[in-house]
N, C-alpha and C. Protein backbone atom coordinates (compact mmCIF):
# COMPACT_ATOMS: atom_id res chain seq x y z
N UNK A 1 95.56 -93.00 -46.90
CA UNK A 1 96.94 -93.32 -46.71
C UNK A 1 97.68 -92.05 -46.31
N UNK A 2 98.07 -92.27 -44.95
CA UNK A 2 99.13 -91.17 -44.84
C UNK A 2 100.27 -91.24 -45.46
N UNK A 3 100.85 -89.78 -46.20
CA UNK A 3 102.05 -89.82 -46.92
C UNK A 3 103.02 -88.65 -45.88
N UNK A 4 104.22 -88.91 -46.04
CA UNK A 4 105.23 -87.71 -45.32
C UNK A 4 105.89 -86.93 -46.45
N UNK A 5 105.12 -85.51 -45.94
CA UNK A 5 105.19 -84.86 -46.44
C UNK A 5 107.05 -84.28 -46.61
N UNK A 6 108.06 -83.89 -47.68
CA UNK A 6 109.44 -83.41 -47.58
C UNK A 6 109.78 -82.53 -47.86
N UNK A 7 108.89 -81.41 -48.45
CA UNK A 7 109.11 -80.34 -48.88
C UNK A 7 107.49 -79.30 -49.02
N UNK A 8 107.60 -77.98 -49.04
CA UNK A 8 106.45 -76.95 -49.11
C UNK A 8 107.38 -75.60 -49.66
N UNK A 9 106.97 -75.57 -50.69
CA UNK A 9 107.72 -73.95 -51.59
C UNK A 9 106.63 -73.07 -51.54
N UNK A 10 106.50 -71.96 -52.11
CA UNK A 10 105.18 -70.49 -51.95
C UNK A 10 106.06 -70.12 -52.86
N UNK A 11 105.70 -69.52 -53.94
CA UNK A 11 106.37 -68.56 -54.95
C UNK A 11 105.72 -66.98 -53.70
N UNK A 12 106.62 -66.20 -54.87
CA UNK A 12 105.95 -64.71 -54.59
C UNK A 12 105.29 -64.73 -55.05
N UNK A 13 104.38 -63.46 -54.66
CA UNK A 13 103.14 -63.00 -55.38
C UNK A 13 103.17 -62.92 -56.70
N UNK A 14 102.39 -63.42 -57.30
CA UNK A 14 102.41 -62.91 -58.73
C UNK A 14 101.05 -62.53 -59.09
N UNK A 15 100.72 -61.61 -60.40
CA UNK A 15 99.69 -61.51 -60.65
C UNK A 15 99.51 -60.09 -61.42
N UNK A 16 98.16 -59.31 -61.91
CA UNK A 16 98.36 -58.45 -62.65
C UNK A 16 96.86 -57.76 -61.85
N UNK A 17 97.04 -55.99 -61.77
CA UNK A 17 95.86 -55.97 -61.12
C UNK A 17 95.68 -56.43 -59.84
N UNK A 18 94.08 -56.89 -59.70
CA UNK A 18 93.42 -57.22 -58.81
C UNK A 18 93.67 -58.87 -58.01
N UNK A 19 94.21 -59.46 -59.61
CA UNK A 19 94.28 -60.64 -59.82
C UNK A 19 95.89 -61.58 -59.24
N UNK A 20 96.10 -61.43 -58.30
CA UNK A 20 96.95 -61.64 -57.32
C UNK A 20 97.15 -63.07 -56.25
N UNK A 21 98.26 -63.86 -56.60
CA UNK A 21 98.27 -65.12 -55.94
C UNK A 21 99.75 -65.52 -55.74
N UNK A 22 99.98 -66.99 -55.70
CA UNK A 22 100.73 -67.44 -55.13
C UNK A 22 100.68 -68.76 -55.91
N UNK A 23 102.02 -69.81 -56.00
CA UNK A 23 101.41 -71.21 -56.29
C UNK A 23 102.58 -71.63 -55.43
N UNK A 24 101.72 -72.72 -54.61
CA UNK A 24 102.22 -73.77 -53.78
C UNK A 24 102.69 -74.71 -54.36
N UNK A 25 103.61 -75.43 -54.03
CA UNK A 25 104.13 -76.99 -54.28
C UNK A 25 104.53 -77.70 -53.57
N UNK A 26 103.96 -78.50 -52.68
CA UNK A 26 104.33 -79.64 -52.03
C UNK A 26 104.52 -81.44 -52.49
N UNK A 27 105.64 -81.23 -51.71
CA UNK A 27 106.18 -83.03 -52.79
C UNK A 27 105.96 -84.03 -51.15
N UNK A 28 105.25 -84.63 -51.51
CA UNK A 28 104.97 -86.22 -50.61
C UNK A 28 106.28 -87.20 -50.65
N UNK A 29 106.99 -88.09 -50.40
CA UNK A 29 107.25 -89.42 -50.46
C UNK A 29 106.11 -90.38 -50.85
N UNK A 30 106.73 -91.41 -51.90
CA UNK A 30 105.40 -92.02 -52.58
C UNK A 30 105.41 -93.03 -51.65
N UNK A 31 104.19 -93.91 -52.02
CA UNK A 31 104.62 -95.26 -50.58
C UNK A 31 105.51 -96.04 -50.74
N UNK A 32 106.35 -96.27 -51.90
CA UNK A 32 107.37 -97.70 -51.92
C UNK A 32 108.73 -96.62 -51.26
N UNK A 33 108.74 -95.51 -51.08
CA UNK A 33 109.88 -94.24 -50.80
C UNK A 33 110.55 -94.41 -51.83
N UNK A 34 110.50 -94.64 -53.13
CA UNK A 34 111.55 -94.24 -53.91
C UNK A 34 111.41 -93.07 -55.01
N UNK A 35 110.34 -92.79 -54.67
CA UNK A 35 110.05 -91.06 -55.34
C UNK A 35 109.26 -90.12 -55.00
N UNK A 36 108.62 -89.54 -55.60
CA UNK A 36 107.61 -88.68 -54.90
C UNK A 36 106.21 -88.82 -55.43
N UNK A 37 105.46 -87.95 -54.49
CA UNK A 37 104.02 -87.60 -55.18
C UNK A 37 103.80 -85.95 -55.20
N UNK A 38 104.04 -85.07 -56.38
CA UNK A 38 103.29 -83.91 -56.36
C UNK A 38 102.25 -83.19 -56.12
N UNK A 39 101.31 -82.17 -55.76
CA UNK A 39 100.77 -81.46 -55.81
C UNK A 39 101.24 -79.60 -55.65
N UNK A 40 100.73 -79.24 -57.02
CA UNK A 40 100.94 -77.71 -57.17
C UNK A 40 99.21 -77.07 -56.96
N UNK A 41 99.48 -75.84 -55.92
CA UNK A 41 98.05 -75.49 -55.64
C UNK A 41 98.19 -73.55 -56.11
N UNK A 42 97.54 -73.43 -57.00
CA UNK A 42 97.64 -71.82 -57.92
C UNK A 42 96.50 -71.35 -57.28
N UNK A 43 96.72 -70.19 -56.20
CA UNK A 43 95.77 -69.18 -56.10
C UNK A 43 95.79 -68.05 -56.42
N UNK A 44 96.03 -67.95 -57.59
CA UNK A 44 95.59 -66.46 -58.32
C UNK A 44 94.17 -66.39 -58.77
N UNK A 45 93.62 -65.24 -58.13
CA UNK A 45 92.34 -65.06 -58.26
C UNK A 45 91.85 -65.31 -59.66
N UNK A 46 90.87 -65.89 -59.65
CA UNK A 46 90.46 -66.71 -61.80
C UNK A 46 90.94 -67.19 -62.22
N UNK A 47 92.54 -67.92 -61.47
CA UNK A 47 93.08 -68.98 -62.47
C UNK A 47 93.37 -69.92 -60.99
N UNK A 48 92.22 -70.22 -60.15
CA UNK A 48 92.87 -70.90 -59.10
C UNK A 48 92.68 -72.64 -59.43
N UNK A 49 93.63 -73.18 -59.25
CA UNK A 49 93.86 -74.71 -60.00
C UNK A 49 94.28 -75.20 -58.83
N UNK A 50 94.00 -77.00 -58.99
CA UNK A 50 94.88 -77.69 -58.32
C UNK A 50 94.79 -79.09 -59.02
N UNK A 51 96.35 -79.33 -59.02
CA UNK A 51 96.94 -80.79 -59.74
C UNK A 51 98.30 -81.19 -58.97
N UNK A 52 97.72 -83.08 -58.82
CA UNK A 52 98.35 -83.57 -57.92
C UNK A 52 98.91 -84.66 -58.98
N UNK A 53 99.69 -85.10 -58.83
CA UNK A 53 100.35 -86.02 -59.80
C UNK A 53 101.38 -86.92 -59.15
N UNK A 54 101.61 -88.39 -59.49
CA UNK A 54 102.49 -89.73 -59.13
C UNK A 54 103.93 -89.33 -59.52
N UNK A 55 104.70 -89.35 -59.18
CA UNK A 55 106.26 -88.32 -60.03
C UNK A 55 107.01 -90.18 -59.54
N UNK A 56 106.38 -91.41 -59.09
CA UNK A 56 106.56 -92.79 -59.22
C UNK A 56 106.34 -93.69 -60.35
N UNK A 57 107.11 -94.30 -61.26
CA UNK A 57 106.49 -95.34 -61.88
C UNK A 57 105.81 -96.52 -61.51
N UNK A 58 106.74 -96.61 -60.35
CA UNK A 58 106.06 -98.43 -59.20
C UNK A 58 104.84 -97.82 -59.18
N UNK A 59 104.84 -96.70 -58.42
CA UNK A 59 103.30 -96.54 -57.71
C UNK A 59 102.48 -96.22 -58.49
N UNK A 60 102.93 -95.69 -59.71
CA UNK A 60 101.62 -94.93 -60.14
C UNK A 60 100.83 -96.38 -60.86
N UNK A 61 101.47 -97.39 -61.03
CA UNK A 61 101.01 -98.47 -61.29
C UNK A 61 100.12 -99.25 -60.33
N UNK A 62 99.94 -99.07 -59.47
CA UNK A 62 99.97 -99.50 -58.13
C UNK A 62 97.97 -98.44 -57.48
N UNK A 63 98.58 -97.01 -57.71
CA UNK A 63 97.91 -96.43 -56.77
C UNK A 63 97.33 -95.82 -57.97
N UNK A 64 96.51 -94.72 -57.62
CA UNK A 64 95.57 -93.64 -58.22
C UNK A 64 95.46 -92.47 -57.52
N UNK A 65 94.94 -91.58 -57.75
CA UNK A 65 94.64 -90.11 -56.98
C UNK A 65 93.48 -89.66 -57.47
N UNK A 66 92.65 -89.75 -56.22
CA UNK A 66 90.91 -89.64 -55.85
C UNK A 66 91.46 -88.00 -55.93
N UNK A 67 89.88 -87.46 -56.88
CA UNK A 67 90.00 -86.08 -56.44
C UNK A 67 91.36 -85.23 -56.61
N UNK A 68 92.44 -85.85 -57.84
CA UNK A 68 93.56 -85.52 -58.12
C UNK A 68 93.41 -83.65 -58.58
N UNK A 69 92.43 -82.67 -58.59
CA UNK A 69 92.26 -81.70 -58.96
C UNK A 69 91.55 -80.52 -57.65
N UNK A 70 91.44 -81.32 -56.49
CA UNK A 70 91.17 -80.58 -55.47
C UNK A 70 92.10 -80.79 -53.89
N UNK A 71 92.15 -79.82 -53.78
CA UNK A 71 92.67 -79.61 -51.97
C UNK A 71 92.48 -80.78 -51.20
N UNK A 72 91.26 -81.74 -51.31
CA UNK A 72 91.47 -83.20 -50.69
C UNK A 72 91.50 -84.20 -51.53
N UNK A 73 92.96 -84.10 -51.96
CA UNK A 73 92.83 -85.27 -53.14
C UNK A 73 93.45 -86.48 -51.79
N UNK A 74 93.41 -87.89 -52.73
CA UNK A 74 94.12 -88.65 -51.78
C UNK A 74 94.48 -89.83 -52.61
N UNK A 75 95.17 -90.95 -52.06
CA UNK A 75 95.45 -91.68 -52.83
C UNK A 75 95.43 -93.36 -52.62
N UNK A 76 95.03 -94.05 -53.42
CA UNK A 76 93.88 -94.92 -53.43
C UNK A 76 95.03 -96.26 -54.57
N UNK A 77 94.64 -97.70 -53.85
CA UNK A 77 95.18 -98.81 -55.05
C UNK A 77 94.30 -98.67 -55.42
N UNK A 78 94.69 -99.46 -56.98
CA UNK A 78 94.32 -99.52 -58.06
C UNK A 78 93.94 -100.40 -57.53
N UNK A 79 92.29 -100.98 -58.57
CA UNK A 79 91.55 -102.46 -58.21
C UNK A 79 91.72 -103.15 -59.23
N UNK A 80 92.34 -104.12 -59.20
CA UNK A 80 92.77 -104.80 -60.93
C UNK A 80 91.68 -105.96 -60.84
């Protein structure tokens, strides 16, 4: 499912040492458009994370997020 994307933030650098990154946040439009879908992506070296999250009640009822912890997450109905 393609989502449109409405926003992309970059913090500054942060970090201590060697250990030096950035965390991304990009917010989707969910599919019904009445809220969003998150993902924050942390690349600081040894603490690099990624979590994508429904910021929808309709949808999150609705949908799921495949791979909600990596760079190709995506998002998927629910099979009731």
């Amino acid at each position: 499912m393609n989502l449109i994307k409405i926003s992309e933030t970059v913090s500054p650098a942060h970090g201590i040492g060697n250990n030096w990154g950035e965390t991304i946040t990009k917010v989707y439009k969910c599919p019904c458009g009445e809220n969003t879908i998150t993902t924050e992506i942390e690349t600081t070296t040894g603490h690099k994370n990624v979590c994508t999250s429904i910021d929808c009640l309709v949808c999150a009822k609705k949908y799921r997020i495949a791979n909600k912890n990596s760079r190709n997450w995506s998002i998927e109905p629910i099979n009731k």
